[in-house]
C-alpha atoms as a PDB file:
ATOM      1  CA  UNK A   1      -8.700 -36.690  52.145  1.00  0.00           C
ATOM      2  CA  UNK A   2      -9.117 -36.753  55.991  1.00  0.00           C
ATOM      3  CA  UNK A   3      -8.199 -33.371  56.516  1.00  0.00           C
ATOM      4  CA  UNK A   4     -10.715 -32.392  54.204  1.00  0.00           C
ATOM      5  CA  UNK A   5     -13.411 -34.432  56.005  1.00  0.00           C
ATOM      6  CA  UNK A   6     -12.319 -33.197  59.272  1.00  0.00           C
ATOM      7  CA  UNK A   7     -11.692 -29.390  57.962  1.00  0.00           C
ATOM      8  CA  UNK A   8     -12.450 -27.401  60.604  1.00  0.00           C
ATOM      9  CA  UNK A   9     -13.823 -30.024  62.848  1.00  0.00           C
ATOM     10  CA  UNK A  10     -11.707 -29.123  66.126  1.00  0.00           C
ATOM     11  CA  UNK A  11     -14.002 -25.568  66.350  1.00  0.00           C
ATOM     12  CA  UNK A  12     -16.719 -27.713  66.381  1.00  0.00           C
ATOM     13  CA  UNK A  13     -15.054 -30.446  69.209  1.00  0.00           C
ATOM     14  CA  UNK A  14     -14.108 -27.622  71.389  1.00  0.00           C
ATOM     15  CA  UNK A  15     -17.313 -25.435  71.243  1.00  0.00           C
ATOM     16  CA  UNK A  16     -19.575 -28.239  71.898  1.00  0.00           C
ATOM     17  CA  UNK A  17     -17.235 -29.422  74.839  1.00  0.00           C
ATOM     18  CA  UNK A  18     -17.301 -25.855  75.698  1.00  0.00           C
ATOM     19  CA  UNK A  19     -21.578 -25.631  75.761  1.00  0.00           C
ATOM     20  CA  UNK A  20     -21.305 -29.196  77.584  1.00  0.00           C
ATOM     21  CA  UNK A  21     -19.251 -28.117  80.546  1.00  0.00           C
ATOM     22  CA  UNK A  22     -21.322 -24.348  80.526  1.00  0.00           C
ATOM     23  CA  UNK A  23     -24.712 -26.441  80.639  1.00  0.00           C
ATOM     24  CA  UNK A  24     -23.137 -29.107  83.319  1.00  0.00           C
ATOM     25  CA  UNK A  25     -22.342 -26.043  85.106  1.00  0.00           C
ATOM     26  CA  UNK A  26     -25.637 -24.643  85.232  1.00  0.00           C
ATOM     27  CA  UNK A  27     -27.861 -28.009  85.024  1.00  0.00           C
ATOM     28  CA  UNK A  28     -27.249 -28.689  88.886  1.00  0.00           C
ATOM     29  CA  UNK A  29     -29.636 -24.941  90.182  1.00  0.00           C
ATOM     30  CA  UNK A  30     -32.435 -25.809  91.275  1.00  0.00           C
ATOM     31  CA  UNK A  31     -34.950 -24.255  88.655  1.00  0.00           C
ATOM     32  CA  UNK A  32     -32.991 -25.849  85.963  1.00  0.00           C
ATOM     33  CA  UNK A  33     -33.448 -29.332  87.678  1.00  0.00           C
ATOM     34  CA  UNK A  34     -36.821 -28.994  88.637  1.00  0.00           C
ATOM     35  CA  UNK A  35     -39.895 -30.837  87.789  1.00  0.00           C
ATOM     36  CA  UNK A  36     -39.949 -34.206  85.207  1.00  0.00           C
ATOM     37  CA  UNK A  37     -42.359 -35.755  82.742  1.00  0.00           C
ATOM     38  CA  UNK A  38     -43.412 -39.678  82.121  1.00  0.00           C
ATOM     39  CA  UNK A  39     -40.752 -40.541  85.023  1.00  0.00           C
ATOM     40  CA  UNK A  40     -38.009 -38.621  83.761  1.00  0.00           C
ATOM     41  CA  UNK A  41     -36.277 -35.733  85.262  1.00  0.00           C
ATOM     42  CA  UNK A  42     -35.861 -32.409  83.514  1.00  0.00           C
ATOM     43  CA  UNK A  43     -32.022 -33.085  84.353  1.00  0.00           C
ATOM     44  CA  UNK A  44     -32.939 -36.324  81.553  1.00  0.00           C
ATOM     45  CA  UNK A  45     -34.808 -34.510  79.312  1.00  0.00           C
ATOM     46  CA  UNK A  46     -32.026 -31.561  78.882  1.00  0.00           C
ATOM     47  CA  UNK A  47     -29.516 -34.014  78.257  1.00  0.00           C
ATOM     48  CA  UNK A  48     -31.428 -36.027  75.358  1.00  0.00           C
ATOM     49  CA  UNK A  49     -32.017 -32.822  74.228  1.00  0.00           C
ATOM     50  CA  UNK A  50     -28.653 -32.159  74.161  1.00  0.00           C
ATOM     51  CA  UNK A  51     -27.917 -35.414  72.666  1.00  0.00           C
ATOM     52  CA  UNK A  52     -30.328 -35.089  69.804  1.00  0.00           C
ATOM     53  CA  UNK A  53     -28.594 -31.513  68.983  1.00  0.00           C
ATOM     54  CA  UNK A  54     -25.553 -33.013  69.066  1.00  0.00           C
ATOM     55  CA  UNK A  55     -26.063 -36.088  67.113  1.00  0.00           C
ATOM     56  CA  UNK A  56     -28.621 -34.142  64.102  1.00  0.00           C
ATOM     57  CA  UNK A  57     -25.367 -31.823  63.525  1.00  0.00           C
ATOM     58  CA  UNK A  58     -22.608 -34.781  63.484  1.00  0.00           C
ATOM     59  CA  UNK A  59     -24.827 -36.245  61.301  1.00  0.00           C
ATOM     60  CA  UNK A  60     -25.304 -33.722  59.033  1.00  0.00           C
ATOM     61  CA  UNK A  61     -21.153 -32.937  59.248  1.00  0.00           C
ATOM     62  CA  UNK A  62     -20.150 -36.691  58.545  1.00  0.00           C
ATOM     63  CA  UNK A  63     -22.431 -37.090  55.352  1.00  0.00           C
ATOM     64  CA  UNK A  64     -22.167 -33.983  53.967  1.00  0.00           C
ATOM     65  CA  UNK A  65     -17.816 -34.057  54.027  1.00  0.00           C
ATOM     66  CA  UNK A  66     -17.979 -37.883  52.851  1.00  0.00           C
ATOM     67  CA  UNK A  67     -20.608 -37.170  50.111  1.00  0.00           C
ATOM     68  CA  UNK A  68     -18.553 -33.765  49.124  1.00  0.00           C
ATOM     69  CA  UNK A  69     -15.265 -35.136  49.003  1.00  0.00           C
ATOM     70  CA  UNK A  70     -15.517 -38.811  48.552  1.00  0.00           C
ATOM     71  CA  UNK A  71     -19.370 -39.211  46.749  1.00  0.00           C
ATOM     72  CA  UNK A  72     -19.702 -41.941  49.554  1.00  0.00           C
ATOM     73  CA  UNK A  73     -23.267 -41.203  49.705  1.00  0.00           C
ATOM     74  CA  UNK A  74     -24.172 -41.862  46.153  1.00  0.00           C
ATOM     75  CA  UNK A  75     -21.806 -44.278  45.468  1.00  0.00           C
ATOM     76  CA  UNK A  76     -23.747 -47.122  47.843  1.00  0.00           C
ATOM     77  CA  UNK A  77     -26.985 -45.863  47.490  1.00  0.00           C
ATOM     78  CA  UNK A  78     -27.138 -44.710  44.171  1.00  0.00           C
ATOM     79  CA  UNK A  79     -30.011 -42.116  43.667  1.00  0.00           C
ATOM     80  CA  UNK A  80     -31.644 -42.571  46.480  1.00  0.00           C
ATOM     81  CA  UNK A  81     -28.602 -41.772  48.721  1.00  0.00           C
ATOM     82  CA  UNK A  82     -29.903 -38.233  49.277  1.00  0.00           C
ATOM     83  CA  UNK A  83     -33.411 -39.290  50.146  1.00  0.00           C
ATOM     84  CA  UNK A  84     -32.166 -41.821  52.786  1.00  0.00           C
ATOM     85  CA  UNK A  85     -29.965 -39.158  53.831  1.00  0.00           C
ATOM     86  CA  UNK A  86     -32.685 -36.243  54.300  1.00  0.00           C
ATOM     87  CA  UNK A  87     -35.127 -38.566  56.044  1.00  0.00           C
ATOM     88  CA  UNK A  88     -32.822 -39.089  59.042  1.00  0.00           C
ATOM     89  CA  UNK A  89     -32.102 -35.314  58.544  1.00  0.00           C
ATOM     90  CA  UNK A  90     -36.200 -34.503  59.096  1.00  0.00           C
ATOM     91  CA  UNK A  91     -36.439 -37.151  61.547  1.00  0.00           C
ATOM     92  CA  UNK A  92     -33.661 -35.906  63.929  1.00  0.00           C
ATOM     93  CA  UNK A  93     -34.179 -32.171  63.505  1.00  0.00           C
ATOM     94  CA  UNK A  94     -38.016 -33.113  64.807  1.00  0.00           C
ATOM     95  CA  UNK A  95     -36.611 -34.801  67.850  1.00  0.00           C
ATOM     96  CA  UNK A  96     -34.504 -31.793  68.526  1.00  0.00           C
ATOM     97  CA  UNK A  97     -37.885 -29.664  68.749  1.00  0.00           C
ATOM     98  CA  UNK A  98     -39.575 -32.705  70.166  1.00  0.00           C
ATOM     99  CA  UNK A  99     -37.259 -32.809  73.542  1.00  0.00           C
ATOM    100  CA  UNK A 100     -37.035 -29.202  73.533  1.00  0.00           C
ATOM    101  CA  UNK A 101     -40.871 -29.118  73.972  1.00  0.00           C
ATOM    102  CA  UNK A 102     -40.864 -31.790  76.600  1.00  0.00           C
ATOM    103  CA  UNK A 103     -37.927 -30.259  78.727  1.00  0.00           C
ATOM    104  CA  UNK A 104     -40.125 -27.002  78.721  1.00  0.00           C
ATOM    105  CA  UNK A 105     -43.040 -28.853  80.203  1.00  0.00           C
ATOM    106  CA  UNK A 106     -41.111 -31.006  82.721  1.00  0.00           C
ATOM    107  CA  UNK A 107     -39.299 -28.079  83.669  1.00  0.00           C
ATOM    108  CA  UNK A 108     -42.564 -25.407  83.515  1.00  0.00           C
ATOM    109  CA  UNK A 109     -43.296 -22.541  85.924  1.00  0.00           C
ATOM    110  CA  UNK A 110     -39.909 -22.209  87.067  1.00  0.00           C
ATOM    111  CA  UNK A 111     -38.995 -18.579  85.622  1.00  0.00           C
ATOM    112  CA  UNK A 112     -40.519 -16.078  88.088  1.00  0.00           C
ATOM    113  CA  UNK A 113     -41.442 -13.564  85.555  1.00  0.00           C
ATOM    114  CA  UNK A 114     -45.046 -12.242  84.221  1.00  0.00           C
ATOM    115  CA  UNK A 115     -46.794 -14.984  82.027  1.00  0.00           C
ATOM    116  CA  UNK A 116     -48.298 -12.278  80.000  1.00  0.00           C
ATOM    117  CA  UNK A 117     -44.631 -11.248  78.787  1.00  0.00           C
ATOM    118  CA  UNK A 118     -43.337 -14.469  78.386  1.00  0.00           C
ATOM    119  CA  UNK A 119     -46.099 -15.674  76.225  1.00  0.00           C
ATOM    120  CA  UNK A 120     -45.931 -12.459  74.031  1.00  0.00           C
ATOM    121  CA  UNK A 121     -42.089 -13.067  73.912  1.00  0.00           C
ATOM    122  CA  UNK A 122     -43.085 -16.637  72.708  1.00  0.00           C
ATOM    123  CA  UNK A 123     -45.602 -15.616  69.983  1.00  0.00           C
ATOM    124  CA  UNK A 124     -42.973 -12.759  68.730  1.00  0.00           C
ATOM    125  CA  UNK A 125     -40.695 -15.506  68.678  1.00  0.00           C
ATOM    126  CA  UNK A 126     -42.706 -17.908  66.581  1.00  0.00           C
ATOM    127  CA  UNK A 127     -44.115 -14.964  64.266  1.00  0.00           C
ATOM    128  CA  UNK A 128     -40.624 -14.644  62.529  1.00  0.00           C
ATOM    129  CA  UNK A 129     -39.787 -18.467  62.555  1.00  0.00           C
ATOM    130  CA  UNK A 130     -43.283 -19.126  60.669  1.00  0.00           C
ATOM    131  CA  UNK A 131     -42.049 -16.650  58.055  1.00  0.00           C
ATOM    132  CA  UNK A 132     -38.881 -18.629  57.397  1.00  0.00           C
ATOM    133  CA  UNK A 133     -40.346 -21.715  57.271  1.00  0.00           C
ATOM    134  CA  UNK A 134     -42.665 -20.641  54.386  1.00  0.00           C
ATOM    135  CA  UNK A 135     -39.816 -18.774  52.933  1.00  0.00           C
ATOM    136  CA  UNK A 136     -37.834 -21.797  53.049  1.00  0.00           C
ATOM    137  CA  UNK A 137     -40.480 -23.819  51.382  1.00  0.00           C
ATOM    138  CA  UNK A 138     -41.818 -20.979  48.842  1.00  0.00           C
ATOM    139  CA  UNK A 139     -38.498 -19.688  47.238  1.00  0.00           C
ATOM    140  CA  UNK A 140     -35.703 -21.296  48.728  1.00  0.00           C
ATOM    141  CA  UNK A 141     -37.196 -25.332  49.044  1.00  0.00           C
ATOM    142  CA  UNK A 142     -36.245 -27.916  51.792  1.00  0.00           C
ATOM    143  CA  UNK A 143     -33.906 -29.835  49.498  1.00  0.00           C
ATOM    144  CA  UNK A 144     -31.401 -27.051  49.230  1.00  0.00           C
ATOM    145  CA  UNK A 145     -31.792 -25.793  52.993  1.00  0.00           C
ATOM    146  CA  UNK A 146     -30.886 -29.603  53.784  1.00  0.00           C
ATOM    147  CA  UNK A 147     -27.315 -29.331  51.800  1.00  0.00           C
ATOM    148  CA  UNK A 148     -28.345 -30.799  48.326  1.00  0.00           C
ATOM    149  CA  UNK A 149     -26.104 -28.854  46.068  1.00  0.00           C
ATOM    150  CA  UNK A 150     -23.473 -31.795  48.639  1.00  0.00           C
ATOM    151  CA  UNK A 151     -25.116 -33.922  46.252  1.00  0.00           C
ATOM    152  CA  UNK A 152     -26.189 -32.870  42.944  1.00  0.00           C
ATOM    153  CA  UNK A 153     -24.116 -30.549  40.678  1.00  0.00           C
ATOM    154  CA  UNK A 154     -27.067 -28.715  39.318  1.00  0.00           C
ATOM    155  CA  UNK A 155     -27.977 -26.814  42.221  1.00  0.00           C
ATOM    156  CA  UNK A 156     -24.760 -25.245  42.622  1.00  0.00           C
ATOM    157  CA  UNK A 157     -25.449 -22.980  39.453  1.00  0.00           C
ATOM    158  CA  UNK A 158     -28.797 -21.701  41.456  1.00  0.00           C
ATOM    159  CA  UNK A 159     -28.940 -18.128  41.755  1.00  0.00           C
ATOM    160  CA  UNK A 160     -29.034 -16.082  45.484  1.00  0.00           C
ATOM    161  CA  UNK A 161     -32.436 -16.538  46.671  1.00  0.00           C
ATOM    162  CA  UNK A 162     -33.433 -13.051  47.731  1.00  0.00           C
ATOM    163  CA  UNK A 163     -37.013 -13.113  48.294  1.00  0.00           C
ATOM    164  CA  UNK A 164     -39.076 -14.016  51.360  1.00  0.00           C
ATOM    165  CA  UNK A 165     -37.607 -13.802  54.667  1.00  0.00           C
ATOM    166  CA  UNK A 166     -33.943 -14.149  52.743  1.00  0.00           C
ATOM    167  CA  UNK A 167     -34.252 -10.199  51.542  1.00  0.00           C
ATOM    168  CA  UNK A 168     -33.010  -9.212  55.322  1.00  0.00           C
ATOM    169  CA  UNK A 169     -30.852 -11.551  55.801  1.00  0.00           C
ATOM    170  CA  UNK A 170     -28.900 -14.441  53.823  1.00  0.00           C
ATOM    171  CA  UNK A 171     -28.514 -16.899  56.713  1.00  0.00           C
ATOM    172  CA  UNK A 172     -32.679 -17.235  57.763  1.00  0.00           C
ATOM    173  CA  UNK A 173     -32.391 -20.908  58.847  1.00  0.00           C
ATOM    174  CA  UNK A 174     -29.713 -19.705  61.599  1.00  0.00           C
ATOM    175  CA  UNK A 175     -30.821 -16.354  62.494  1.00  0.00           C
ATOM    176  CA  UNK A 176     -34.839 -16.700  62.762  1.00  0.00           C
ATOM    177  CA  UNK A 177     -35.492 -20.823  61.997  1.00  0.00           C
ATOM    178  CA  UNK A 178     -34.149 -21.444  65.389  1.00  0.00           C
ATOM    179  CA  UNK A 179     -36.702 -18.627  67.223  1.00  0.00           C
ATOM    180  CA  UNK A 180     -38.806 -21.543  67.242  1.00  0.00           C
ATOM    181  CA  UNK A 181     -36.607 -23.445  69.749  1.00  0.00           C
ATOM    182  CA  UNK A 182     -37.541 -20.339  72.696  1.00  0.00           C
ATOM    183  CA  UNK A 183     -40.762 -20.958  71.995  1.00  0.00           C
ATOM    184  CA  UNK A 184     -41.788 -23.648  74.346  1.00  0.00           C
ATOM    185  CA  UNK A 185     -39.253 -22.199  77.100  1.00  0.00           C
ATOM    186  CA  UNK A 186     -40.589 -19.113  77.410  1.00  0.00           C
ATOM    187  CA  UNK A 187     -44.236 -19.941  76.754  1.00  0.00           C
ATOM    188  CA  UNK A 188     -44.269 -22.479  79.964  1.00  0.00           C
ATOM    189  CA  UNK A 189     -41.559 -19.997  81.890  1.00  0.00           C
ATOM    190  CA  UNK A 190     -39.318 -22.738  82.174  1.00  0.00           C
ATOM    191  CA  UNK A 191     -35.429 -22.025  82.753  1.00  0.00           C
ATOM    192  CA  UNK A 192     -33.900 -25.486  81.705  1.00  0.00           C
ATOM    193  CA  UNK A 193     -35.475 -25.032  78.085  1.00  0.00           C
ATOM    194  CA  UNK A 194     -34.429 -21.635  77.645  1.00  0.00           C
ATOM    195  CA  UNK A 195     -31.052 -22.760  78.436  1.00  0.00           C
ATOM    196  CA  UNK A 196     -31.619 -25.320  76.148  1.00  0.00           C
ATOM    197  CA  UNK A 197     -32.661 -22.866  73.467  1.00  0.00           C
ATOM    198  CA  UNK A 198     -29.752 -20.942  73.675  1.00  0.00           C
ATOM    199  CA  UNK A 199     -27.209 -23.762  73.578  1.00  0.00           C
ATOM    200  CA  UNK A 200     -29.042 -24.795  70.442  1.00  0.00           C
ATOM    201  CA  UNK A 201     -28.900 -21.235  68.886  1.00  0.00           C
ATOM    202  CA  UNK A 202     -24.844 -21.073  69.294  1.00  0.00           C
ATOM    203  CA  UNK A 203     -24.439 -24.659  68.382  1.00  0.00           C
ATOM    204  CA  UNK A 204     -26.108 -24.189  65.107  1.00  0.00           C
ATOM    205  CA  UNK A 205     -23.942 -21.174  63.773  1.00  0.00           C
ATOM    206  CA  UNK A 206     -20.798 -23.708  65.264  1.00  0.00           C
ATOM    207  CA  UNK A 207     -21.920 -25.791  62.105  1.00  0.00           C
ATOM    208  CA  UNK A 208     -21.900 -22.663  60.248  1.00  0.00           C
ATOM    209  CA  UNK A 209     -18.536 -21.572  60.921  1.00  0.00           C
ATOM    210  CA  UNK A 210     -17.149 -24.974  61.020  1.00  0.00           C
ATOM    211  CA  UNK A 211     -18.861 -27.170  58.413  1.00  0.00           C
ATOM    212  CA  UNK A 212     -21.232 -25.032  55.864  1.00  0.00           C
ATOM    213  CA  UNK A 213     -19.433 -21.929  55.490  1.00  0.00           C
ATOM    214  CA  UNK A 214     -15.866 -24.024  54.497  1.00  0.00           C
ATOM    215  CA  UNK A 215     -18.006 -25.909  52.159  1.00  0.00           C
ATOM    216  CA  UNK A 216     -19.364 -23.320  50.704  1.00  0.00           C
ATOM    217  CA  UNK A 217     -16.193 -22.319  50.058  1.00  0.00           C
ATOM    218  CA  UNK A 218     -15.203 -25.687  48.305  1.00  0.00           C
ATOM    219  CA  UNK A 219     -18.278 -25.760  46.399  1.00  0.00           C
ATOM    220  CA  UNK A 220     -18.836 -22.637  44.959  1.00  0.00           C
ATOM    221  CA  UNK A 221     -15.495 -21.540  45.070  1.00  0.00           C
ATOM    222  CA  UNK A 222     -16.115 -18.243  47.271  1.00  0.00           C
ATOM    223  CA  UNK A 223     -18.089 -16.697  50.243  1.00  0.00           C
ATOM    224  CA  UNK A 224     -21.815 -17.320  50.175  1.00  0.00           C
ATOM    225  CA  UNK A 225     -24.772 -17.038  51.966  1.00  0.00           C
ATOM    226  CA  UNK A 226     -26.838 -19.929  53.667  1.00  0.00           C
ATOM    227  CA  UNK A 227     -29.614 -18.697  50.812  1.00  0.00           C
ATOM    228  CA  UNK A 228     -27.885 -19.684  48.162  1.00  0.00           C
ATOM    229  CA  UNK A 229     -26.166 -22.921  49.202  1.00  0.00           C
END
């Protein structure tokens, strides 16, 4: 039952060491460290947003395998495991924006390019991740993006969702939800957070690879796109 828990698990171990030691790498240039906010350096603020990255998608790893494989979940808290489950979910995927937003304004003005582009780069960033969002909650729902069909049988019978955002592509959540963390980097010009942003947007298809797509596998018995799972 372990290896089924920890399927796929060393991809994830070495491509998050892997970001780590890139980002220690690069944390130490000077635009990257500059500037803080409340008392705290941007050095700080990249590394709890690191941290809350790190710990929303170790989260989301441990109690998804346990709750697939061993109905761990369910079995102590009865119904209302899932609910616990997704409010820690919500709660540390907003701190993962949260510190994003904060590093950007600790760490503001230090990419010497034109505001003008940078902020239209921001708003054509957000455009697309405003869409999924309302896809999301319009034809797809927050429950299922959040890995319910982990927990309840019926939603694994749900067909494709193909409408919204999810007719151009089946994985929105990875491709476009995740604009919205290069949002506050490029809309204050600030290199650390656009670092950030980009450690974020590899990390999250690492869970893909490593923890949703083999589930998928498990669960519906065959490849499948993030709309449907």
């Amino acid at each position: 039952m372990a290896g089924l828990i920890f399927e796929k698990q060393w991809m994830h171990v070495l491509s998050l060491a892997s970001l780590i030691a890139v980002l220690l790498l690069i944390s130490g240039n000077g635009s990257m460290c500059a500037g803080s906010l409340w008392g705290l350096s941007s050095t700080v603020w990249l590394w709890l947003a690191v941290a809350a990255a790190a710990a929303h998608q170790i989260f989301v790893w441990f109690c998804w395998r346990v709750q697939l494989h061993l109905g761990l979940l369910t079995k102590i808290f009865g119904a209302r495991g899932f609910a616990l489950y997704a409010v820690i979910f919500a709660a540390l995927g907003i701190l993962r924006v949260i510190f994003v937003f904060m590093l950007a304004f600790s760490n503001r003005d230090t990419l010497l390019l034109n505001e003008i582009v940078l902020r239209t780069g921001a708003v054509l960033m957000l455009i697309p991740a405003v869409y999924l969002f309302y896809s999301v909650r319009r034809y797809f729902s927050f429950k299922r993006a959040m890995g319910i069909d982990h927990f309840d049988a019926a939603y694994r019978s749900m067909p494709f969702v193909k409408e919204g955002i999810f007719r151009f592509t089946g994985n929105g959540m990875y491709t476009f939800g995740f604009f919205l963390l290069w949002v506050p980097g490029l809309w204050y010009a600030s290199t650390a957070a656009l670092a950030v942003a980009l450690f974020n947007h590899i990390y999250i298809w690492v869970h893909y690879y490593s923890t949703e797509l083999p589930d998928i596998r498990r669960i519906y018995g065959k490849d499948k796109n993030a709309s449907g799972s």
